[in-house]
Protein backbone atom coordinates (compact mmCIF):
# COMPACT_ATOMS: atom_id res chain seq x y z
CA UNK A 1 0.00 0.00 0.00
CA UNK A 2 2.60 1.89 0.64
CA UNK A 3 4.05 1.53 -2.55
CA UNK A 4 0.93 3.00 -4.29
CA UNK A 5 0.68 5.78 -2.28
CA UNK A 6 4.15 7.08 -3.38
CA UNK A 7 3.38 6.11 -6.87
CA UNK A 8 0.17 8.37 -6.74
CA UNK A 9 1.83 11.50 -5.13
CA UNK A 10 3.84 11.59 -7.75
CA UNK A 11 1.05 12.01 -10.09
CA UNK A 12 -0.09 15.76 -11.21
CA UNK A 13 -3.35 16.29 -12.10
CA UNK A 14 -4.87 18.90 -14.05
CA UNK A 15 -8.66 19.03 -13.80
CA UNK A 16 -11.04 20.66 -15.78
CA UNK A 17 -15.14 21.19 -15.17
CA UNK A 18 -17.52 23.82 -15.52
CA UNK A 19 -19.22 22.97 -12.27
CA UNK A 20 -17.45 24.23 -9.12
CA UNK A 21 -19.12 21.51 -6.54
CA UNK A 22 -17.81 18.55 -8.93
CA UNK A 23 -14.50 20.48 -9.49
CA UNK A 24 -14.14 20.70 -5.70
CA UNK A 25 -15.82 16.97 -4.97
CA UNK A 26 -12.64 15.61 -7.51
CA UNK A 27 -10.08 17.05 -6.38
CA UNK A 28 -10.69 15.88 -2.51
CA UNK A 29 -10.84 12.84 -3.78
CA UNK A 30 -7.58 12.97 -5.48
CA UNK A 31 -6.04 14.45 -2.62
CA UNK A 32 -7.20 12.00 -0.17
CA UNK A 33 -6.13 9.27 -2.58
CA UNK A 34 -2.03 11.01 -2.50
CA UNK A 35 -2.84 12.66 -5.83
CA UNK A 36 -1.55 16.14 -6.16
CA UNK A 37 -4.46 18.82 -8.14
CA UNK A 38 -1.81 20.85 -9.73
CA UNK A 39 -4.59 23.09 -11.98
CA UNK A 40 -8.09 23.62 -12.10
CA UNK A 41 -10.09 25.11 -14.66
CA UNK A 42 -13.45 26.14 -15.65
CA UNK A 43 -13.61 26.00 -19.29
CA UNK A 44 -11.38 23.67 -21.94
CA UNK A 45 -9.23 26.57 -23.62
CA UNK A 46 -8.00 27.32 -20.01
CA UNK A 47 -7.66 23.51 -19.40
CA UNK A 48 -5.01 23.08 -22.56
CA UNK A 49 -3.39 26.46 -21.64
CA UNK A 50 -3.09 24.80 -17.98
CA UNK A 51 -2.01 21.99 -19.62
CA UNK A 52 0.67 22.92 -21.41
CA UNK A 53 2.14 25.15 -18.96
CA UNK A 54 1.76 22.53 -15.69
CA UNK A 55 2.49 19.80 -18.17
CA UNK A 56 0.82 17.46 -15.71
CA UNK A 57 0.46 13.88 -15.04
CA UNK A 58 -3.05 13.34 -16.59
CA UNK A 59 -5.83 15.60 -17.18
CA UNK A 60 -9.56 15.49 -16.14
CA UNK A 61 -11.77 16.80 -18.73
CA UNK A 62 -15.55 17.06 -18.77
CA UNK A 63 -16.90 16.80 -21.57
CA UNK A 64 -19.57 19.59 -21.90
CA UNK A 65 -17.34 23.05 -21.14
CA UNK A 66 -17.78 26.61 -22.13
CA UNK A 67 -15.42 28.34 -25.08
CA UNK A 68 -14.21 24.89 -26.25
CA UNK A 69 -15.67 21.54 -25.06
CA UNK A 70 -13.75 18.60 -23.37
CA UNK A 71 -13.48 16.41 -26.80
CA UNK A 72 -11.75 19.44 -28.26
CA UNK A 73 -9.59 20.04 -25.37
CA UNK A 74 -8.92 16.73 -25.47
CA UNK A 75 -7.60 16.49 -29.16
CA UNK A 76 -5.33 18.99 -28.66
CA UNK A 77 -3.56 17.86 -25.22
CA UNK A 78 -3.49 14.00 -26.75
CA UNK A 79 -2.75 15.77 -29.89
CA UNK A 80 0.38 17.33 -28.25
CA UNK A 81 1.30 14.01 -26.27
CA UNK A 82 1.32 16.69 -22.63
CA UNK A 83 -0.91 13.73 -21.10
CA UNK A 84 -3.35 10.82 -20.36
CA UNK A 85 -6.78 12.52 -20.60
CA UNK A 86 -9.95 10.83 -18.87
CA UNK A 87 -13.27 12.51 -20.06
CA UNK A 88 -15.72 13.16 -17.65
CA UNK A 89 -19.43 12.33 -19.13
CA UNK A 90 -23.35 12.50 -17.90
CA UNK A 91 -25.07 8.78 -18.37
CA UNK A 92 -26.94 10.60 -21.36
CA UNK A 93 -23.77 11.25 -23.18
CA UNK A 94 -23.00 7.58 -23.34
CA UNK A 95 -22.91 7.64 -26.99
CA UNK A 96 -19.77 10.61 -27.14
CA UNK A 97 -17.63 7.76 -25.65
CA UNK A 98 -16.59 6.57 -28.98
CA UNK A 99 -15.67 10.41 -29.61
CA UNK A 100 -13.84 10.52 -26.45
CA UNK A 101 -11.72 7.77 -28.15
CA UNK A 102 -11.55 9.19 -31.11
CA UNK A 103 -9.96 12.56 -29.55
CA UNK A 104 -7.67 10.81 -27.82
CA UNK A 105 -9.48 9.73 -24.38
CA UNK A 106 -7.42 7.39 -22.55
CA UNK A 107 -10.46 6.67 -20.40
CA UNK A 108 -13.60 8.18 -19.05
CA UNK A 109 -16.06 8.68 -16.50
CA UNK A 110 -20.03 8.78 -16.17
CA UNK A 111 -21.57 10.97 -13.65
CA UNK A 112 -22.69 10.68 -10.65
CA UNK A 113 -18.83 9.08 -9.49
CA UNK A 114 -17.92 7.48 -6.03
CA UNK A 115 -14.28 7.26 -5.63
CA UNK A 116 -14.00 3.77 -6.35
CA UNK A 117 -15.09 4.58 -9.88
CA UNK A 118 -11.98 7.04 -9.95
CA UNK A 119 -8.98 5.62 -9.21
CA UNK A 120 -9.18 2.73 -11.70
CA UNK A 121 -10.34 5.08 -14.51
CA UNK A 122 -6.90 7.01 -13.39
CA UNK A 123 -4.59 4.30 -13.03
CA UNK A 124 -5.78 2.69 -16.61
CA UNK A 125 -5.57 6.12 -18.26
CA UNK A 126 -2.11 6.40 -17.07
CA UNK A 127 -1.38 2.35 -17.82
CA UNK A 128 -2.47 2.93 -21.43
CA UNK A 129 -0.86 5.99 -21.85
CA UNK A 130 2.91 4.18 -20.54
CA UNK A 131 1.67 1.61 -23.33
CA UNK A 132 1.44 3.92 -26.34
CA UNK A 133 4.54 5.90 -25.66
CA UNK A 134 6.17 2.61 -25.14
CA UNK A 135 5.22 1.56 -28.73
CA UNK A 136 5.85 4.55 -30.02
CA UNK A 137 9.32 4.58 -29.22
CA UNK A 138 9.73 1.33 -30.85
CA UNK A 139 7.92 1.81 -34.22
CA UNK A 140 8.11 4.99 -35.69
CA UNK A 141 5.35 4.86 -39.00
CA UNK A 142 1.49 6.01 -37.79
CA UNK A 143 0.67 2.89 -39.51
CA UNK A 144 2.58 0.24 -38.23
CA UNK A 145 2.23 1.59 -35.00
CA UNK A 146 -1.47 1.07 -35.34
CA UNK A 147 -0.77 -2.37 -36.50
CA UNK A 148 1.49 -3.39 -33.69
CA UNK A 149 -1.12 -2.10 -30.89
CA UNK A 150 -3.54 -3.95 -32.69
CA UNK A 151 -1.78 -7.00 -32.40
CA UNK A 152 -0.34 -6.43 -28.73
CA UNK A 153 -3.84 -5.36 -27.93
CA UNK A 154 -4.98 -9.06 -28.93
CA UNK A 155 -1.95 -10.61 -27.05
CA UNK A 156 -2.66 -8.52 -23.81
CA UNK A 157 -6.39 -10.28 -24.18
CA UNK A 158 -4.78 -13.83 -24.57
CA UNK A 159 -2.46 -13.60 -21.55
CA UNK A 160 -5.66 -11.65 -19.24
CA UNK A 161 -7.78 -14.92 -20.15
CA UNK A 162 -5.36 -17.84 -19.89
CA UNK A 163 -3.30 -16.40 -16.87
CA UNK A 164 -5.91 -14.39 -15.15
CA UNK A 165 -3.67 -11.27 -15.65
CA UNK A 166 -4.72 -7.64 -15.21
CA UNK A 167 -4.29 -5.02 -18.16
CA UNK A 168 -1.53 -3.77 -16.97
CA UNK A 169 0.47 -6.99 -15.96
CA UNK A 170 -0.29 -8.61 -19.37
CA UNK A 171 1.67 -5.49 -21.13
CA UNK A 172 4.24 -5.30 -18.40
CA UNK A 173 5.04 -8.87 -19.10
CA UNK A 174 4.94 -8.59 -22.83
CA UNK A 175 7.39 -5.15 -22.81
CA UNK A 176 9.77 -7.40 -20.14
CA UNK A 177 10.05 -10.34 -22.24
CA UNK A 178 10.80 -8.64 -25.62
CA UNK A 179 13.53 -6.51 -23.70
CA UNK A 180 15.17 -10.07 -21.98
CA UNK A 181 14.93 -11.89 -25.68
CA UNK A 182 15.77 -8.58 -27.43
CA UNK A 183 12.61 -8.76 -29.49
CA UNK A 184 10.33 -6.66 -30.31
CA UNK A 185 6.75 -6.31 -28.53
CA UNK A 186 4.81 -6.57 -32.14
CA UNK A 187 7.04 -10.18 -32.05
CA UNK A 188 6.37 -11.26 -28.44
CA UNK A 189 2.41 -10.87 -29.40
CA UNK A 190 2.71 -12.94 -32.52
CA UNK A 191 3.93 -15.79 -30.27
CA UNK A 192 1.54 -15.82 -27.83
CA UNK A 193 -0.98 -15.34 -30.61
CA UNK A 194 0.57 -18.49 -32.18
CA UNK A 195 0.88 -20.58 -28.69
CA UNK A 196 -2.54 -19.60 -27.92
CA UNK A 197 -4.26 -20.67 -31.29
CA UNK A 198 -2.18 -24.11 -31.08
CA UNK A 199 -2.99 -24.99 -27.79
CA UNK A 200 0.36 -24.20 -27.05
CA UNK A 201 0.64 -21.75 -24.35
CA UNK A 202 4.49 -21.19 -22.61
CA UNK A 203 3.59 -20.52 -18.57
CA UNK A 204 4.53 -16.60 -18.22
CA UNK A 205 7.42 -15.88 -15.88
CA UNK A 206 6.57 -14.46 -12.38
């Protein structure tokens, strides 16, 4: 526990939400959860101006803002690579998640919230976001990048169902055992695509 809550102070959030009492609620619950609220703001163009100044940890973006909304704001902080962005979204907006993808969301949340519903969102926003840098830096084309999370994406799925792994543990163990065999990830997912469709599966190192 411990452990967590000095990897979560070390995380600086940025949020961003037209409504002061939800504004207020989220970042209490960030700070009681070791989070540190670098930034608030009321409306998205201060949110990416925050953004790129604070150059913060992740951002929290609603999704309906003044000036420019949260899908735009989003776009351009994604856009920029400044952050992980989680969109914040009413139960009626259900059908903008796709568009929160789309801009760049690496997760969202539906309102009313509890703080159980927060912390995961954050910790798979950042998760996914470690995941995409860490492909980036090992494929450089927009396409084959694309390609290769497609296919780690698939292998992730294969290790969560045969091994019971989280998200985040099935990548972990893909990045570590292309860097010990000095392969690449898009590689390490073709074999345990391969093992897994023949039955085949080699028992993941603890």
């Amino acid at each position: 526990m411990a452990e967590t809550q000095t990897d979560a102070a070390r995380r600086r959030v940025l949020i961003a939400e037209d409504e002061a009492l939800i504004r207020l609620d989220l970042a209490e619950m960030l700070a009681e959860e070791g989070y540190e609220v670098v930034g608030e703001a009321g409306d998205g163009e201060t949110a990416v101006r925050l953004a790129e100044e604070l150059k913060p940890d992740l951002v929290i973006l609603d999704i309906k803002m003044p000036i420019m909304d949260g899908l735009a704001a989003a776009e351009r902080i994604a856009g920029a690579r400044i952050a992980p962005v989680i969109i914040l979204t009413a139960f009626s907006q259900r059908d903008l998640v796709e568009r929160a993808r789309a801009a760049g969301a690496m997760a969202y949340l539906v309102k009313p919230f509890q703080k159980s519903d927060l912390v995961p969102a954050v910790e798979i926003a950042l998760s996914r976001y470690a995941e995409v840098a860490a492909l980036e830096a090992e494929v450089a084309g927009l396409t084959d990048r694309l390609e290769v999370r497609k296919t780690v994406e698939r292998a992730k799925g294969a290790l969560m169902t045969t091994y019971n792994m989280t998200e985040p543990q099935a990548f972990k163990w893909i990045q570590r055992t292309a860097m010990d065999h000095r392969m690449t990830m898009k590689e390490v997912s073709e074999r345990i695509l391969a093992e897994t469709a023949g039955g085949e599966v080699t028992q993941p190192a603890s």
